[in-house]
C-alpha atoms as a PDB file:
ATOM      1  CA  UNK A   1      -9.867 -19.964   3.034  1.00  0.00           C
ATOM      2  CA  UNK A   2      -7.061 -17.976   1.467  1.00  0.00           C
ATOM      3  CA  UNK A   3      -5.379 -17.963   4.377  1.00  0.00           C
ATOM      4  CA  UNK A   4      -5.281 -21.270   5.727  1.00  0.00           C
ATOM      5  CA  UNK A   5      -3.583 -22.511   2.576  1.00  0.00           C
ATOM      6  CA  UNK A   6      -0.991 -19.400   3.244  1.00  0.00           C
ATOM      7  CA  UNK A   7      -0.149 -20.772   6.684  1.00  0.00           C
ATOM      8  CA  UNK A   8      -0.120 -24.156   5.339  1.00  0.00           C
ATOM      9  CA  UNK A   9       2.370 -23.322   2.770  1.00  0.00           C
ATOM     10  CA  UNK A  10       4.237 -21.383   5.475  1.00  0.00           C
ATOM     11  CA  UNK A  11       4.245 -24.366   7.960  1.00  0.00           C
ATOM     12  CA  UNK A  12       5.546 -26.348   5.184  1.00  0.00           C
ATOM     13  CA  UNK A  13       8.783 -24.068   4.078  1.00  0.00           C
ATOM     14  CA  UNK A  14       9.548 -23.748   7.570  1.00  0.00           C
ATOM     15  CA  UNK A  15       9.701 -27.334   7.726  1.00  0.00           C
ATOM     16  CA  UNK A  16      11.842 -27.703   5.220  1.00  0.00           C
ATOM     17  CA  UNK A  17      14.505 -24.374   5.816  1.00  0.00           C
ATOM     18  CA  UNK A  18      14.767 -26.178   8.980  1.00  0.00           C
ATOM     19  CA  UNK A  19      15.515 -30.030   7.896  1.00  0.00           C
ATOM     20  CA  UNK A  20      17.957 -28.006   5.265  1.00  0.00           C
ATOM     21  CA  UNK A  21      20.003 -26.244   8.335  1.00  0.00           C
ATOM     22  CA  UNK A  22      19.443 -28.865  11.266  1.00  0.00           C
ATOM     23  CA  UNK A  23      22.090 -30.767   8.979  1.00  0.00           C
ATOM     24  CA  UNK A  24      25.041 -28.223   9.121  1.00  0.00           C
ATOM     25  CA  UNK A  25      24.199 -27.607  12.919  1.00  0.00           C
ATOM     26  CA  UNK A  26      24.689 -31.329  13.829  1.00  0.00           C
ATOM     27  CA  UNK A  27      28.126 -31.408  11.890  1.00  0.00           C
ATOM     28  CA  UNK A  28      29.101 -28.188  13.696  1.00  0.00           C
ATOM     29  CA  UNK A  29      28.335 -29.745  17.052  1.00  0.00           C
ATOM     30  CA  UNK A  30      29.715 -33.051  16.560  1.00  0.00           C
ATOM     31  CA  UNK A  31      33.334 -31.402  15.039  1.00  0.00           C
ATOM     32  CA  UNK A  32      32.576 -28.915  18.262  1.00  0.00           C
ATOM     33  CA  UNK A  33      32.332 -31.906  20.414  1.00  0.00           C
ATOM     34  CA  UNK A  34      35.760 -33.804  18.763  1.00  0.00           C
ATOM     35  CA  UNK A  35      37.609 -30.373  19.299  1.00  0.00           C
ATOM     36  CA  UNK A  36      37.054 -30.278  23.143  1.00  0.00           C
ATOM     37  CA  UNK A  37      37.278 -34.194  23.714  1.00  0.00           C
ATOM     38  CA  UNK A  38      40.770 -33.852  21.507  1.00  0.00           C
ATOM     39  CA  UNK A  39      42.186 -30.653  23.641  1.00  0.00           C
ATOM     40  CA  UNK A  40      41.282 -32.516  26.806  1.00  0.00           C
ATOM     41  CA  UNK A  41      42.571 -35.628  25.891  1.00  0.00           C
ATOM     42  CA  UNK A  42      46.095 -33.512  24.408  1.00  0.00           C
ATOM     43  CA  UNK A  43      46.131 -32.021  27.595  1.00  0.00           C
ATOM     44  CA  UNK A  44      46.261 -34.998  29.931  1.00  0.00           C
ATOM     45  CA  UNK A  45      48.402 -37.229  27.860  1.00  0.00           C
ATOM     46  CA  UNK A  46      51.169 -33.970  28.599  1.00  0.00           C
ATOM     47  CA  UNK A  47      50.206 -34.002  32.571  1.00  0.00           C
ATOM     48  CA  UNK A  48      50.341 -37.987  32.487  1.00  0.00           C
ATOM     49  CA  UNK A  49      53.282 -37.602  30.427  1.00  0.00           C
ATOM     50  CA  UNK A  50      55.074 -35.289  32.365  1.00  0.00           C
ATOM     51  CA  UNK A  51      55.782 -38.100  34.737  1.00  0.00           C
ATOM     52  CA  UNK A  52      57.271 -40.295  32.035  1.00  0.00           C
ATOM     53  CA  UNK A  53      59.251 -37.388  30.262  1.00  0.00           C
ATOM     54  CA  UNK A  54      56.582 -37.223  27.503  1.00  0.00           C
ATOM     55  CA  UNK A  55      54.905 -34.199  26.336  1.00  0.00           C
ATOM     56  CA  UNK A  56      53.453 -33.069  22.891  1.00  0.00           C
ATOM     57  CA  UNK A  57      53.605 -29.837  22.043  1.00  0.00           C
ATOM     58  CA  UNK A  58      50.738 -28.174  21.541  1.00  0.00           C
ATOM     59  CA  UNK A  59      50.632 -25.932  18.257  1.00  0.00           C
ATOM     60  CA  UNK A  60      48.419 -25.244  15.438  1.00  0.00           C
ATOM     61  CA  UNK A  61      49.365 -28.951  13.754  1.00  0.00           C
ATOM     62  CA  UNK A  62      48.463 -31.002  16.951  1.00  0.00           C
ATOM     63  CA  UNK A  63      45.376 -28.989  17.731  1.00  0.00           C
ATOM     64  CA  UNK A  64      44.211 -29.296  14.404  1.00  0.00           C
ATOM     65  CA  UNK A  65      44.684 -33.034  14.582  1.00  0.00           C
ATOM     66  CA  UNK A  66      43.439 -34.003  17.861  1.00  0.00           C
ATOM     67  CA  UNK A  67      40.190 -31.477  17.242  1.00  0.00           C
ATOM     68  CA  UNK A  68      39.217 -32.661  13.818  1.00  0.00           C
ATOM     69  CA  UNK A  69      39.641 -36.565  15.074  1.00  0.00           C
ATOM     70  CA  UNK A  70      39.370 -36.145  18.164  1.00  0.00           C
ATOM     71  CA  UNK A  71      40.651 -39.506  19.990  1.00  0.00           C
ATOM     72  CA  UNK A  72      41.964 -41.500  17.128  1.00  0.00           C
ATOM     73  CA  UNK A  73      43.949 -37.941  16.339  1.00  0.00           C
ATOM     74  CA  UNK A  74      45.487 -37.973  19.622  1.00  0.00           C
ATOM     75  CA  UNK A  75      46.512 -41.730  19.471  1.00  0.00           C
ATOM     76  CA  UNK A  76      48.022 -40.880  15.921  1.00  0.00           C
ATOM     77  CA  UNK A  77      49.977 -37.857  17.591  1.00  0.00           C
ATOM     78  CA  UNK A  78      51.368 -40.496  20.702  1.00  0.00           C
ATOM     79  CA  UNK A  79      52.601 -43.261  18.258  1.00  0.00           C
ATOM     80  CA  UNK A  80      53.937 -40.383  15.818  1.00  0.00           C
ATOM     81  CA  UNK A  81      55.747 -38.907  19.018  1.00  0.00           C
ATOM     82  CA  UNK A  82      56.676 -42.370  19.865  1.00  0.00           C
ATOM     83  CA  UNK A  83      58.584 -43.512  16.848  1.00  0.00           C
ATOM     84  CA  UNK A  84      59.646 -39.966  15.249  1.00  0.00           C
END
């Protein structure tokens, strides 16, 4: 009897260590996901760009803001670019 109520209370911290982390994990993933989608979408603005004489450099600043906004990040960095 002892030790069903051990596995139970087991089954039941396990449950809950992993609602506690699946949290994080999403938010990693998603910021993960904005990154790429950002660096891709950086990239072919500067090969679209290229034909138009428009490029954004790509440094620590614009990576930062196209991966942690991912496409409204890049939009920001074309109408910066545009009017500055």
């Amino acid at each position: 009897m002892d030790m069903a109520i051990y596995f139970l209370i087991a089954v039941v911290v396990l449950f809950i260590i992993v609602k506690l982390f699946s949290w994080p994990i999403k938010m990693f993933f998603k910021l993960l996901a904005n990154a790429v989608l950002g660096a891709i979408l950086l990239i072919i603005v500067n090969i679209v760009g290229a034909y138009f004489h428009f490029y954004i450099g790509i440094n620590i600043i614009t990576a930062l803001i196209a991966g942690v906004f991912g496409v409204p990040g890049v939009v920001f960095l074309i109408i910066f670019k545009l009017f500055f």
